[in-house]
Each structure stands twice: as structure tokens, then as C-alpha cells.
Protein backbone atom coordinates (compact mmCIF):
# COMPACT_ATOMS: atom_id res chain seq x y z
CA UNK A 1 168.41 134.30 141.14
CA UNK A 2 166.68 136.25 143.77
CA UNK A 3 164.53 139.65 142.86
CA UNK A 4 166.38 141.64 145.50
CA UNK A 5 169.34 140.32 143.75
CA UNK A 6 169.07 140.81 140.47
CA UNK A 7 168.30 144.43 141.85
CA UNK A 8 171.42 145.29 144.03
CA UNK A 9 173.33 143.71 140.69
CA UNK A 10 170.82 146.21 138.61
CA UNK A 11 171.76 149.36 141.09
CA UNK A 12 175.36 148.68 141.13
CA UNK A 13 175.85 148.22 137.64
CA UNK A 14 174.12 151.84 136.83
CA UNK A 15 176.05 153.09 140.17
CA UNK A 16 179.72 152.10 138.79
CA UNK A 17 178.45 152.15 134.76
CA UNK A 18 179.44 149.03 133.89
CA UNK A 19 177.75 145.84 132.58
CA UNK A 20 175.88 143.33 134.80
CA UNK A 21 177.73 140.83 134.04
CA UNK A 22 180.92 142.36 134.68
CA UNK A 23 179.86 143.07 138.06
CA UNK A 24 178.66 139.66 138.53
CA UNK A 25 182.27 138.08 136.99
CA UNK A 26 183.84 140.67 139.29
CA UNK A 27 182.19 139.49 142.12
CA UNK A 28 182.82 135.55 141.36
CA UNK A 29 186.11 135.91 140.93
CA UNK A 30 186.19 138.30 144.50
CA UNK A 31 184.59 135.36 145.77
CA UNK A 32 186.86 132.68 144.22
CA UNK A 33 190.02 135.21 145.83
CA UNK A 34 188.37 134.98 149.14
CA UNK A 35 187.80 131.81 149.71
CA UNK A 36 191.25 130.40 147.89
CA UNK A 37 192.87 133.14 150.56
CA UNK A 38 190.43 131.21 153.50
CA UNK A 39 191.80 127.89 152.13
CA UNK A 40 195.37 128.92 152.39
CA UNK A 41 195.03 130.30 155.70
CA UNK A 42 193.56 126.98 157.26
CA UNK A 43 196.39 125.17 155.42
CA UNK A 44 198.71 127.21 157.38
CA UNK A 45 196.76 126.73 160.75
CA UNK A 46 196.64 123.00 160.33
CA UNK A 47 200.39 122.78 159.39
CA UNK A 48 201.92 120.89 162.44
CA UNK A 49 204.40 124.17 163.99
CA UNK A 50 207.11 121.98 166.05
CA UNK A 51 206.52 123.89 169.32
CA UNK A 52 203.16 123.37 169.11
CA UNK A 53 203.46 119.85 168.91
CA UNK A 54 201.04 117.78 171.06
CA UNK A 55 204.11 115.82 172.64
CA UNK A 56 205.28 119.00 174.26
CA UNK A 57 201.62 119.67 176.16
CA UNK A 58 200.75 118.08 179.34
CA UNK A 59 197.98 115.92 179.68
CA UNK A 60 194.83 117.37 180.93
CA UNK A 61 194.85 114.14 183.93
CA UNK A 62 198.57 114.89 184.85
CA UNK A 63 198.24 119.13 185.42
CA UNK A 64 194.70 118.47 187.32
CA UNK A 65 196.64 115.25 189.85
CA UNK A 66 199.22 117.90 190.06
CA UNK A 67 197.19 120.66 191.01
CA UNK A 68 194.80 118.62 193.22
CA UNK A 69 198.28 117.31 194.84
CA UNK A 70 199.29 121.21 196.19
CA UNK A 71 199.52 121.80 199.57
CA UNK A 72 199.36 117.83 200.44
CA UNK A 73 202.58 115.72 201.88
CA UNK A 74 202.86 114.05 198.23
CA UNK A 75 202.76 117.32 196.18
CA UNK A 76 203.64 116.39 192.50
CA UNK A 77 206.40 118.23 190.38
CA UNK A 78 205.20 120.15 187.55
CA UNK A 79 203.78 118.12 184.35
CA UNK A 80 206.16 118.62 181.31
């Protein structure tokens, strides 16, 4: 483990009197918390949401023909 580590674990040990290595098991299992809690949370992003749904977006080629086709004699109808 880095010097400067060991020392921040050193100062905050004397800082909040308590044991290195409870700091250091504190701050593993904050760690562990966090990133279970990050892990969860991109779960839930890529969970399919049914109005998000792909099928319900427009194509990137059908809205630009559509807007490309404004003001023209063959204007398009709005892509669905």
C-alpha cells in the first residue's frame, strides 16, 4: 500500500480514535455499498421501460427524409 496511504489511514484513525483496521474494514465495506448501489442502478437503467422501447422511436433516415421533404410538393407526414 502506498506511503501517503498508509498515512491518511494513520491520521484518520488517531482523528476518529479507532483502530486502523477498522477504518480500513469501514471503508471496504463503504466501498462494497457503493458500488453494489452503482450496480443496481445500471440494472435499473438497462431494464427495457415499455415506452422507451426502440419500436416506438423513429428512425434516424425517416425524421431526416421527412425534414429534408418540408416546404417541397412531396412533403412527408411525420415519422411515428
Amino acid at each position: 500500500m502506498p506511503d501517503e496511504l498508509l498515512q491518511r489511514f494513520h491520521d484518520t484513525a488517531i482523528r476518529l480514535r479507532r483502530s486502523k483496521g477498522w477504518i480500513i474494514n469501514d471503508a471496504v465495506r463503504e466501498g462494497l455499498r457503493r458500488e453494489d448501489l452503482l450496480q443496481r442502478r445500471d440494472a435499473d437503467t438497462r431494464r427495457p421501460c415499455p415506452s422507451w422501447m426502440p419500436a416506438k422511436w423513429s428512425k434516424a433516415k425517416e425524421v431526416l427524409a421527412w425534414i429534408d421533404s418540408w416546404g417541397s410538393k412531396n412533403e412527408r407526414e411525420q415519422p411515428r
